[in-house]
PDB file of N, CA and C in Angstrom:
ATOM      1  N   UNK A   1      -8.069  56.475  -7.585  1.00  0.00           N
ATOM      2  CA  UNK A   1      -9.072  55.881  -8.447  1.00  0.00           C
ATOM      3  C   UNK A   1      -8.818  54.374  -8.513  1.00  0.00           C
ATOM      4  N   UNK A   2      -9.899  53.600  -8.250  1.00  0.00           N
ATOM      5  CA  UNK A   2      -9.580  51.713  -8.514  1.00  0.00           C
ATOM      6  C   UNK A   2      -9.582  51.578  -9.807  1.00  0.00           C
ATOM      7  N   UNK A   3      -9.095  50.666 -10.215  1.00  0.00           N
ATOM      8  CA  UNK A   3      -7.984  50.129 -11.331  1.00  0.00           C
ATOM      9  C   UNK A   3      -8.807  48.914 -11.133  1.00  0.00           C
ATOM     10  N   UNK A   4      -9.140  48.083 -12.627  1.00  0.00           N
ATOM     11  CA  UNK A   4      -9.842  47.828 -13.322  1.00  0.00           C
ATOM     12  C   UNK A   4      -9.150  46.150 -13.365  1.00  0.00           C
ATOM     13  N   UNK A   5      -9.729  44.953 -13.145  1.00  0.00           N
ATOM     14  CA  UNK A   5      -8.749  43.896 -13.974  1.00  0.00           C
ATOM     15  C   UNK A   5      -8.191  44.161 -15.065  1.00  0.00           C
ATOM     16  N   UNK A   6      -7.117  43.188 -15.504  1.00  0.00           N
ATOM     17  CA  UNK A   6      -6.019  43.551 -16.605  1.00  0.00           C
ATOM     18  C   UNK A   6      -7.418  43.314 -17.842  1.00  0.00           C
ATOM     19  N   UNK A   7      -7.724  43.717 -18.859  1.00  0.00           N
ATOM     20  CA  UNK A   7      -8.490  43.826 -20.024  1.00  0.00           C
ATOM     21  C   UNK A   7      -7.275  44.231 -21.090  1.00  0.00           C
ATOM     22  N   UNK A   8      -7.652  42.646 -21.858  1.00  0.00           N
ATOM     23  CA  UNK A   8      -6.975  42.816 -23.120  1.00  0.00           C
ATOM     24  C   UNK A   8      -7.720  42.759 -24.134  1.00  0.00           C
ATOM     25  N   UNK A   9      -9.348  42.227 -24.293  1.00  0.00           N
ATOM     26  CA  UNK A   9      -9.947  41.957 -25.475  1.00  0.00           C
ATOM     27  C   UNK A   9     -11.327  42.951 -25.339  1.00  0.00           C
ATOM     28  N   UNK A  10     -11.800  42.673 -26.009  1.00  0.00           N
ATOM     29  CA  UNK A  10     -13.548  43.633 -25.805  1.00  0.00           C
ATOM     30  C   UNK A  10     -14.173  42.568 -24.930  1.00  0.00           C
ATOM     31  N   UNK A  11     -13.890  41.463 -25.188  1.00  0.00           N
ATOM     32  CA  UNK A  11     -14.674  40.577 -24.430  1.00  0.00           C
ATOM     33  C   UNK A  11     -14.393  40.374 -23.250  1.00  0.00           C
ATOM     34  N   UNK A  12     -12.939  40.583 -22.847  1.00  0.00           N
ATOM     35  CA  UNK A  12     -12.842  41.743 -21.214  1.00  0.00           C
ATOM     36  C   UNK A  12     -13.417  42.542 -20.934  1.00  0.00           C
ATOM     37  N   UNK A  13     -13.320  43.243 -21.287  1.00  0.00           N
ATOM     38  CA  UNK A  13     -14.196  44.518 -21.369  1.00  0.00           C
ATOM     39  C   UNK A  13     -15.281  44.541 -21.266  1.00  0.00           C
ATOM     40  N   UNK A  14     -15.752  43.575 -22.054  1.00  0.00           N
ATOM     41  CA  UNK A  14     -17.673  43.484 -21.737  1.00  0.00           C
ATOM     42  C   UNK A  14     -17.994  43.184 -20.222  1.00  0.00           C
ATOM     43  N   UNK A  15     -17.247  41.986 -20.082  1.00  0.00           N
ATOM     44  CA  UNK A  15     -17.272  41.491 -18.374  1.00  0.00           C
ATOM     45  C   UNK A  15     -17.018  41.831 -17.704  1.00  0.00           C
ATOM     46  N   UNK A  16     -15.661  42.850 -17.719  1.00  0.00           N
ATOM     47  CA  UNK A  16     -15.541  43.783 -16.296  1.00  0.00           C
ATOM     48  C   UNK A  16     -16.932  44.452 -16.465  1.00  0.00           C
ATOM     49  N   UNK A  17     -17.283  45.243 -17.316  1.00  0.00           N
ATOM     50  CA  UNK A  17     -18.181  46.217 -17.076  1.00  0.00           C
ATOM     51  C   UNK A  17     -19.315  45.568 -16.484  1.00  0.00           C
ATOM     52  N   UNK A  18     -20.146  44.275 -17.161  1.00  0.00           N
ATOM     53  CA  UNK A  18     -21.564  43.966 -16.527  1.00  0.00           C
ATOM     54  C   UNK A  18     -21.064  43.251 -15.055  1.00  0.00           C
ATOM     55  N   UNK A  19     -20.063  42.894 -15.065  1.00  0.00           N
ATOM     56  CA  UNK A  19     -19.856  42.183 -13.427  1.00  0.00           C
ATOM     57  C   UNK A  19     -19.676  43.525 -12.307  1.00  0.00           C
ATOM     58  N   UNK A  20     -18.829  44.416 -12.911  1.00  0.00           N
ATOM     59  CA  UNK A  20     -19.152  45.698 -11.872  1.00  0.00           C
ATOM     60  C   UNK A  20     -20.779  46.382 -12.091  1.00  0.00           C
ATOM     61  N   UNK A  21     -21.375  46.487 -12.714  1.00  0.00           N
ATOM     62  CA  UNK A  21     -22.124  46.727 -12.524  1.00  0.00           C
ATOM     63  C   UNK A  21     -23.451  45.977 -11.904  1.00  0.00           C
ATOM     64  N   UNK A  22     -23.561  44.702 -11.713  1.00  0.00           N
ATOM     65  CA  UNK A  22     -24.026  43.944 -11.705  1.00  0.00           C
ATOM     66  C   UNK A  22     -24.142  44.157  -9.799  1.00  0.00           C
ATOM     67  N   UNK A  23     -22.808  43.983  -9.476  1.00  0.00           N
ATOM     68  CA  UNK A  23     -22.208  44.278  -7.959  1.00  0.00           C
ATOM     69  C   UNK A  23     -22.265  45.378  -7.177  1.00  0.00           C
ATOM     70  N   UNK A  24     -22.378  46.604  -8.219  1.00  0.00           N
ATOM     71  CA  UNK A  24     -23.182  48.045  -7.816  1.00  0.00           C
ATOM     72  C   UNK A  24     -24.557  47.795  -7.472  1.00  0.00           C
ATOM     73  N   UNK A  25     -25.322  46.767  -8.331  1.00  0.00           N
ATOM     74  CA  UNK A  25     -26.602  47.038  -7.945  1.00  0.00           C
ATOM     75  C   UNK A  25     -27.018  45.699  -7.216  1.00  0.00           C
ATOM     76  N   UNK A  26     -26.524  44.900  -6.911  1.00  0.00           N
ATOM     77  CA  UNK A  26     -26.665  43.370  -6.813  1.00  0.00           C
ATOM     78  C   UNK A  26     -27.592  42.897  -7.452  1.00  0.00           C
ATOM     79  N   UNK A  27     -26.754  42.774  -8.221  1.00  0.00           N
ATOM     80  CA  UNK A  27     -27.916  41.837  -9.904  1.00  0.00           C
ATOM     81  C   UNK A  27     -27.417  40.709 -10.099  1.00  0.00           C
ATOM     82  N   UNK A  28     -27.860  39.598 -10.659  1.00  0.00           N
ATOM     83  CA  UNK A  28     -27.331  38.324 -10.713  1.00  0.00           C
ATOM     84  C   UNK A  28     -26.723  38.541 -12.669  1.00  0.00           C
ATOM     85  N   UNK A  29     -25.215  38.530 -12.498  1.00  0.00           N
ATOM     86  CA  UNK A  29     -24.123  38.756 -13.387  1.00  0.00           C
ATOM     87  C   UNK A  29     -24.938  37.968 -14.813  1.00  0.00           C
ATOM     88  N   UNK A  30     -24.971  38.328 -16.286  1.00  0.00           N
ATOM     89  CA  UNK A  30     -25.680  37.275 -17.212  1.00  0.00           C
ATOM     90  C   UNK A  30     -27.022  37.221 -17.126  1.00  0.00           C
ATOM     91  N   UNK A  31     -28.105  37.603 -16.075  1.00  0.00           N
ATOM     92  CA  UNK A  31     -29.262  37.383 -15.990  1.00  0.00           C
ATOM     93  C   UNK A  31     -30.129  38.449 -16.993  1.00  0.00           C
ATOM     94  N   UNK A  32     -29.033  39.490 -17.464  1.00  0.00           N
ATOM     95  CA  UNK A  32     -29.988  40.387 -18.061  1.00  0.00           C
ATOM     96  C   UNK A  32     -29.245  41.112 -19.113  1.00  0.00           C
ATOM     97  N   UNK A  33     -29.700  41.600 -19.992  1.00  0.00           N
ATOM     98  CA  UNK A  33     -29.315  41.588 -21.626  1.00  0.00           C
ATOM     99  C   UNK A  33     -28.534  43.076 -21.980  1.00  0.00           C
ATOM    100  N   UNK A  34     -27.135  42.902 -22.028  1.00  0.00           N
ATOM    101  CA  UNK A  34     -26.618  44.600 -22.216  1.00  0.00           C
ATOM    102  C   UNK A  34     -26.170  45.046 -23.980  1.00  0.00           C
ATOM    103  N   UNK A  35     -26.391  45.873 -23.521  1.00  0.00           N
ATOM    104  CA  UNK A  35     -26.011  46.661 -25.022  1.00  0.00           C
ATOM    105  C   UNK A  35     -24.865  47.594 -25.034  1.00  0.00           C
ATOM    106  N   UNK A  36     -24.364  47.128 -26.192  1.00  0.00           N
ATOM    107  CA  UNK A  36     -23.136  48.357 -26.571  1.00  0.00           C
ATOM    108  C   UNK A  36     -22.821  49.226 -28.068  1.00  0.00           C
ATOM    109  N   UNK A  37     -22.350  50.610 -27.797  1.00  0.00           N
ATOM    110  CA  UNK A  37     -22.633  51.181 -28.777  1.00  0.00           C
ATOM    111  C   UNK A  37     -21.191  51.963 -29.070  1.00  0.00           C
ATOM    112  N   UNK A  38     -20.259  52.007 -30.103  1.00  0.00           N
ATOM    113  CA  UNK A  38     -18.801  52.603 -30.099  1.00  0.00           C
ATOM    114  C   UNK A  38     -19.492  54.040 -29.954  1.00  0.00           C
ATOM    115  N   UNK A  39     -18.577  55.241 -29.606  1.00  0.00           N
ATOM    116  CA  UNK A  39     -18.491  56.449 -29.620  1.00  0.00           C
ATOM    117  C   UNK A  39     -17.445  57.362 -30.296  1.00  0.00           C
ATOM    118  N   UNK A  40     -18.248  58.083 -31.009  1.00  0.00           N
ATOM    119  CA  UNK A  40     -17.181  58.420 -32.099  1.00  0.00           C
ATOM    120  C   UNK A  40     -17.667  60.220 -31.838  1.00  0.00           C
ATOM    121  N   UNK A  41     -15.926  60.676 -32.176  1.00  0.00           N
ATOM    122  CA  UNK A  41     -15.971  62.212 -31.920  1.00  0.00           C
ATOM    123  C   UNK A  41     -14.809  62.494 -33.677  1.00  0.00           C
ATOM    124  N   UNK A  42     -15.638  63.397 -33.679  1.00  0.00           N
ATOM    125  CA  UNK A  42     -15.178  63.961 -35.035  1.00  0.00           C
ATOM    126  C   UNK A  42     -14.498  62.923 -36.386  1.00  0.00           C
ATOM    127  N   UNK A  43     -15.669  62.202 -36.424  1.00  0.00           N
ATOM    128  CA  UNK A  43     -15.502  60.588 -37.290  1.00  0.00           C
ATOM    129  C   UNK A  43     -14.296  59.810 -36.694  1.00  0.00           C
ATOM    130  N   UNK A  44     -13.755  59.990 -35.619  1.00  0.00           N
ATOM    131  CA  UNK A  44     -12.935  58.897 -35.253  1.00  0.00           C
ATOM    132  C   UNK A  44     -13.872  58.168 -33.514  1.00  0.00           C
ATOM    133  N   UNK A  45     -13.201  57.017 -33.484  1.00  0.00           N
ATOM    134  CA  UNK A  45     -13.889  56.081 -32.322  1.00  0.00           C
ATOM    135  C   UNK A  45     -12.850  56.216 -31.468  1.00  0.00           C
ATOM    136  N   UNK A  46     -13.951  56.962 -29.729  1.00  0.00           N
ATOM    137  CA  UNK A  46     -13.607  57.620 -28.819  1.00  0.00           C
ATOM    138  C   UNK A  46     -13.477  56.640 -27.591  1.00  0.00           C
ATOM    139  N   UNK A  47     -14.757  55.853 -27.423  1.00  0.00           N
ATOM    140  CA  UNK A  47     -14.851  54.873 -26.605  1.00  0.00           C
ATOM    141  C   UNK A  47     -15.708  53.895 -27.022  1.00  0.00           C
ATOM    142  N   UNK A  48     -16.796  53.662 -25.748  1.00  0.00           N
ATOM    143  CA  UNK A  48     -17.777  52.501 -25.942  1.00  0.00           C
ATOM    144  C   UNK A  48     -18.769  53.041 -25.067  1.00  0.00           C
ATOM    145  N   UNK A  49     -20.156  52.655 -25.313  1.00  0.00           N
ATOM    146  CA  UNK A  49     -21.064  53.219 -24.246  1.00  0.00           C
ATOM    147  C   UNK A  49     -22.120  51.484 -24.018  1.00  0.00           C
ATOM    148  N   UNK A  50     -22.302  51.093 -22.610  1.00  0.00           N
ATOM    149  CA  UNK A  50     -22.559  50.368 -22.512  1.00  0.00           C
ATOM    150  C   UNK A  50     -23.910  50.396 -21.414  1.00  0.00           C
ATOM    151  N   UNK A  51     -25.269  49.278 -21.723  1.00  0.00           N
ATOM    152  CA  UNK A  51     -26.327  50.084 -21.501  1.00  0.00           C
ATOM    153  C   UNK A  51     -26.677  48.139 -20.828  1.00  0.00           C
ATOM    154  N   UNK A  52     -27.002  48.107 -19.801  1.00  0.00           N
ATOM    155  CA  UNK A  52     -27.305  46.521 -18.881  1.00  0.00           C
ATOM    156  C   UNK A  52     -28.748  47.006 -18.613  1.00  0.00           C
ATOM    157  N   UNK A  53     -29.525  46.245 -19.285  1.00  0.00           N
ATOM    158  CA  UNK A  53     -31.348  46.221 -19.548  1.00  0.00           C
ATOM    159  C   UNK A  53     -31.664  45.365 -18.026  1.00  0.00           C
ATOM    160  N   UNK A  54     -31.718  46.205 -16.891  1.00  0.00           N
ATOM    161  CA  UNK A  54     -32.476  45.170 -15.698  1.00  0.00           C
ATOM    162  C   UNK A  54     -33.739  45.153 -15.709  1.00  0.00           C
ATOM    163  N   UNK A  55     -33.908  44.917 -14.356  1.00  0.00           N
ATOM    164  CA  UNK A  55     -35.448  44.405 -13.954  1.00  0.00           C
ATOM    165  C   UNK A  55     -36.659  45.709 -14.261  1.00  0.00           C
ATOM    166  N   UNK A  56     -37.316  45.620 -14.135  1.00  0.00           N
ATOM    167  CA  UNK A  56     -38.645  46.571 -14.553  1.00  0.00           C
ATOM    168  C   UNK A  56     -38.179  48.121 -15.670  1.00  0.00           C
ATOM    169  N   UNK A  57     -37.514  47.747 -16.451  1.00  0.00           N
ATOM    170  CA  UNK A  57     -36.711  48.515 -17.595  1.00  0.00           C
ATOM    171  C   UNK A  57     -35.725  49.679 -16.900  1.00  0.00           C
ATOM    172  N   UNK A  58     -35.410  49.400 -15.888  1.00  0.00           N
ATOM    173  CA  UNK A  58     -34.337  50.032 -15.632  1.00  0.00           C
ATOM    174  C   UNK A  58     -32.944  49.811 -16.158  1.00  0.00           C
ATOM    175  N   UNK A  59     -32.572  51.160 -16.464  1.00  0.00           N
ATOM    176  CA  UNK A  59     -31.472  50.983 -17.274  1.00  0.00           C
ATOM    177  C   UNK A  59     -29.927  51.355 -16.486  1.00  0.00           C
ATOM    178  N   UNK A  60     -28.968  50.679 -16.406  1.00  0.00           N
ATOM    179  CA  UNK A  60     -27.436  51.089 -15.813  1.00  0.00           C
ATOM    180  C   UNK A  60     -26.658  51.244 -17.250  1.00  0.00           C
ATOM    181  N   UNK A  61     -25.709  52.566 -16.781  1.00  0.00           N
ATOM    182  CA  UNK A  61     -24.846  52.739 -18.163  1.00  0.00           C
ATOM    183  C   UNK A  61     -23.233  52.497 -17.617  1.00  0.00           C
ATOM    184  N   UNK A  62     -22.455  52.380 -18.269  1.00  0.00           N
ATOM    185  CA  UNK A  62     -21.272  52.335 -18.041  1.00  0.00           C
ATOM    186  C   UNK A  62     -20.609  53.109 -19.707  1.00  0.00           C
ATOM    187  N   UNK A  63     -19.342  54.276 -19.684  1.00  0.00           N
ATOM    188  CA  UNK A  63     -19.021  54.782 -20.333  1.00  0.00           C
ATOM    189  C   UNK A  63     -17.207  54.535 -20.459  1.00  0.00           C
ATOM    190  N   UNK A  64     -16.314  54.109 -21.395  1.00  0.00           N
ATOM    191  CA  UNK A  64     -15.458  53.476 -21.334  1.00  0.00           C
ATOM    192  C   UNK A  64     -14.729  55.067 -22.621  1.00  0.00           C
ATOM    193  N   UNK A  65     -14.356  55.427 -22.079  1.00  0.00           N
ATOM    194  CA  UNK A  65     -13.461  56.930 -22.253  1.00  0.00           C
ATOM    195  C   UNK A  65     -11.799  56.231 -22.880  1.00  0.00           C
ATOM    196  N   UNK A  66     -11.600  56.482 -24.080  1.00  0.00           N
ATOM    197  CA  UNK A  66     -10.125  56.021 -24.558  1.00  0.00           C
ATOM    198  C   UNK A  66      -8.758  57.539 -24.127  1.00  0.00           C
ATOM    199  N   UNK A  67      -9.407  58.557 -23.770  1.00  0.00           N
ATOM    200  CA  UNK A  67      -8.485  59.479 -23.658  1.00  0.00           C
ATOM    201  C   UNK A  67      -7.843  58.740 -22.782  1.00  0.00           C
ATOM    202  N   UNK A  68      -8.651  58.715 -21.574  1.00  0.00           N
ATOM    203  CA  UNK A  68      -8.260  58.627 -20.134  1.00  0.00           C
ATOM    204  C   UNK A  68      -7.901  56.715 -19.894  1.00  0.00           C
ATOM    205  N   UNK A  69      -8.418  56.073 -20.374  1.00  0.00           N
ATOM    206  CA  UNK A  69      -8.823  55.228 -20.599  1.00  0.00           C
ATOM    207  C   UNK A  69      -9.278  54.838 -19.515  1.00  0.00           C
ATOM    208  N   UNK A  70     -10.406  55.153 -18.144  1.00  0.00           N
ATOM    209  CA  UNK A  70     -11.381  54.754 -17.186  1.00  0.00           C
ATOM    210  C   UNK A  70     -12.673  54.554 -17.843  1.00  0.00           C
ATOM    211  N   UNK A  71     -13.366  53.940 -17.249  1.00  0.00           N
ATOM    212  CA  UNK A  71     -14.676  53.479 -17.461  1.00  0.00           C
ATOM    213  C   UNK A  71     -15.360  54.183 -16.341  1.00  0.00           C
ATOM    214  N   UNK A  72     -16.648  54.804 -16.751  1.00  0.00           N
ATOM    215  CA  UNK A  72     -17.262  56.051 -15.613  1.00  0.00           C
ATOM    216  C   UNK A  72     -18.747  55.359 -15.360  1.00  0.00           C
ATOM    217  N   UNK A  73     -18.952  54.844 -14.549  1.00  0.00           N
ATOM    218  CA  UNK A  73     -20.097  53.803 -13.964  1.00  0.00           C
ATOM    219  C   UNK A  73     -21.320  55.040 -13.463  1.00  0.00           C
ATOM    220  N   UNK A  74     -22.766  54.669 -13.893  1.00  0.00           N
ATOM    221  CA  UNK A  74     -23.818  55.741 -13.993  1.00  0.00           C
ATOM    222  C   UNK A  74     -24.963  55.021 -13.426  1.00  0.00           C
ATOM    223  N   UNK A  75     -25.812  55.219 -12.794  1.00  0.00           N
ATOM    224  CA  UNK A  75     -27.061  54.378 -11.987  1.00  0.00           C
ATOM    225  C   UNK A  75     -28.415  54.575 -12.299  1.00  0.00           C
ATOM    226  N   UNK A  76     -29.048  54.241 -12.061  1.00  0.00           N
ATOM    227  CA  UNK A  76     -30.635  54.284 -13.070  1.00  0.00           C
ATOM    228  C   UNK A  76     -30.714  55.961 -13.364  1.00  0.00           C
ATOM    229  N   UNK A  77     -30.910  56.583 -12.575  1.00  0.00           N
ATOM    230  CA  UNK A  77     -31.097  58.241 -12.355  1.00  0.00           C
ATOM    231  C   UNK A  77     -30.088  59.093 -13.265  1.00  0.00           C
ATOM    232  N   UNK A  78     -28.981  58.559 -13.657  1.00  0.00           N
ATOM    233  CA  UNK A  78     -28.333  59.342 -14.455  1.00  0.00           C
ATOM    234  C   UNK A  78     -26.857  59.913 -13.579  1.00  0.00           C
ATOM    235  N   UNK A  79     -26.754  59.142 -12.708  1.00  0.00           N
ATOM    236  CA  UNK A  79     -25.775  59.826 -11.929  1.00  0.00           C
ATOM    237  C   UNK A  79     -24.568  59.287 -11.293  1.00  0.00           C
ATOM    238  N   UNK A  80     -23.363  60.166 -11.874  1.00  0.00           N
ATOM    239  CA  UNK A  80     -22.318  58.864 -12.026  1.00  0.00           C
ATOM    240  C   UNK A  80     -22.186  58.330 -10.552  1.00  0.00           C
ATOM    241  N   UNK A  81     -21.767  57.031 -10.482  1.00  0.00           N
ATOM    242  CA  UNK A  81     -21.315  56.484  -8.895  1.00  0.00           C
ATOM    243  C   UNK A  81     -19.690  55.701  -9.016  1.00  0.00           C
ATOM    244  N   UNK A  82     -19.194  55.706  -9.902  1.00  0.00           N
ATOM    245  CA  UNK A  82     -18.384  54.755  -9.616  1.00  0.00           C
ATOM    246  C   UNK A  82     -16.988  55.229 -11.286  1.00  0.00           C
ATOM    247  N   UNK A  83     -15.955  55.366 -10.939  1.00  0.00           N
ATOM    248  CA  UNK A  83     -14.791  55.627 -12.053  1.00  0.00           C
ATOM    249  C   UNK A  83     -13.542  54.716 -11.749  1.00  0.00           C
ATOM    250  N   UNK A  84     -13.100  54.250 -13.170  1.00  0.00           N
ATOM    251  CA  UNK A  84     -12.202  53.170 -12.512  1.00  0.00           C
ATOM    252  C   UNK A  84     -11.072  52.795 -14.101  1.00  0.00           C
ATOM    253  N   UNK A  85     -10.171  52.834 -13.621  1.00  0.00           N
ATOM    254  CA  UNK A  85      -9.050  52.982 -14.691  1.00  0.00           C
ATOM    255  C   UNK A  85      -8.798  51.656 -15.148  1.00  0.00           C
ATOM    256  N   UNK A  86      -8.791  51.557 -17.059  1.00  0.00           N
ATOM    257  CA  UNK A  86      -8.502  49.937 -16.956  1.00  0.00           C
ATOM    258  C   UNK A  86      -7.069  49.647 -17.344  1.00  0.00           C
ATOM    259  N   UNK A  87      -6.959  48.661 -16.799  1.00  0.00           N
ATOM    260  CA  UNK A  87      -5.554  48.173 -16.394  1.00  0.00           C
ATOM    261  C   UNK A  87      -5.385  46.866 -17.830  1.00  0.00           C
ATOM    262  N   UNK A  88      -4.188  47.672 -18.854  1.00  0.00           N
ATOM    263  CA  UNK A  88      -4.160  47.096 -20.410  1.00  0.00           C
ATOM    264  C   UNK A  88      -5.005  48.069 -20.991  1.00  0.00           C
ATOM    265  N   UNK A  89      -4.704  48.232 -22.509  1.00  0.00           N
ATOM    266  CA  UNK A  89      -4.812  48.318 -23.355  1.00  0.00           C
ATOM    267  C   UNK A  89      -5.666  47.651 -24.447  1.00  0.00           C
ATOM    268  N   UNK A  90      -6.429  48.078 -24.913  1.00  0.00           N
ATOM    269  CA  UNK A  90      -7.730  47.963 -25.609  1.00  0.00           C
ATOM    270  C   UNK A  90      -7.849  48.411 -27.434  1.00  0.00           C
ATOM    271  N   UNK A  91      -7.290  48.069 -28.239  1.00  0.00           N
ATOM    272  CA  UNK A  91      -6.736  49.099 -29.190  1.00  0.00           C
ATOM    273  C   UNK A  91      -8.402  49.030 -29.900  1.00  0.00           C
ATOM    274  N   UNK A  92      -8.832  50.277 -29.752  1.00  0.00           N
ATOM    275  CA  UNK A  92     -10.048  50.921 -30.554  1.00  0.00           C
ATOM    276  C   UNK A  92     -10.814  50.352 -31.745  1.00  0.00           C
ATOM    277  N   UNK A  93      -9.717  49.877 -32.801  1.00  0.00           N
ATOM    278  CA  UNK A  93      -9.736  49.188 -33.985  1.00  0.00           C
ATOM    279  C   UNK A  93     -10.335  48.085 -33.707  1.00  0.00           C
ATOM    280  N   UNK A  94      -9.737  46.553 -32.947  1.00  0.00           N
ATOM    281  CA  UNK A  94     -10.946  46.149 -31.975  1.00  0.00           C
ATOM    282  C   UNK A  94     -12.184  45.988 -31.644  1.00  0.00           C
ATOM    283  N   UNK A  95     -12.664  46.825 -31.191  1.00  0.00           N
ATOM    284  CA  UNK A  95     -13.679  47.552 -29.992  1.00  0.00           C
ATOM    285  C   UNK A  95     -14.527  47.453 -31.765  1.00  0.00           C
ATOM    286  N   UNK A  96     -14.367  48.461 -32.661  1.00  0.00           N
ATOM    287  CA  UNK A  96     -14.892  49.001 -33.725  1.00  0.00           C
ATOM    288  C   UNK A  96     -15.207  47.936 -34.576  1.00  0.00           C
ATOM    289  N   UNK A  97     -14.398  46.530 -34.828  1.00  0.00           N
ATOM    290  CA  UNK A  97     -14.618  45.929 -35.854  1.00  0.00           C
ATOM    291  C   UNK A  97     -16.010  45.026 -35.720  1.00  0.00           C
TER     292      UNK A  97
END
């Protein structure tokens, strides 16, 4: 599995995710407006779910999993293409505030 730049802040985190995704689809990185939403399983925060608004409302997701801690890359259709382990630590609390 590829391994992720070192990510220490959310704001790592934000950028690995829209720059890989960006490079999955060749999108110009910043040109288009993403959204993020924490994920919470049994009132505690699980990950992050992250949603890059492209061209003609197509939507790319990226899903950032704290078990495992990989990020699971998903393409307009719903279908994953791409998993990738991040390299550092991210503490949830963070992510949440």
């Amino acid at each position: 599995m590829p391994e992720s730049d070192r990510v220490c802040s959310l704001q790592d985190l934000r950028n690995y995710v829209e720059i890989t995704i960006c490079q999955q689809h060749q999108l110009e990185p910043r040109a288009f407006k993403m959204t993020e939403r924490l994920l919470v399983r049994q009132g505690l925060p699980c990950g992050m779910y992250f949603c890059l608004h492209g061209p003609r409302s197509v939507k790319f997701v990226a899903i950032w999993e704290t078990d495992q801690n990989t990020i699971l890359f998903y393409g307009s259709r719903g279908e994953r293409i791409g998993r990738c382990r991040v390299l550092g630590s991210l503490p949830l609390r963070q992510a949440a505030a």
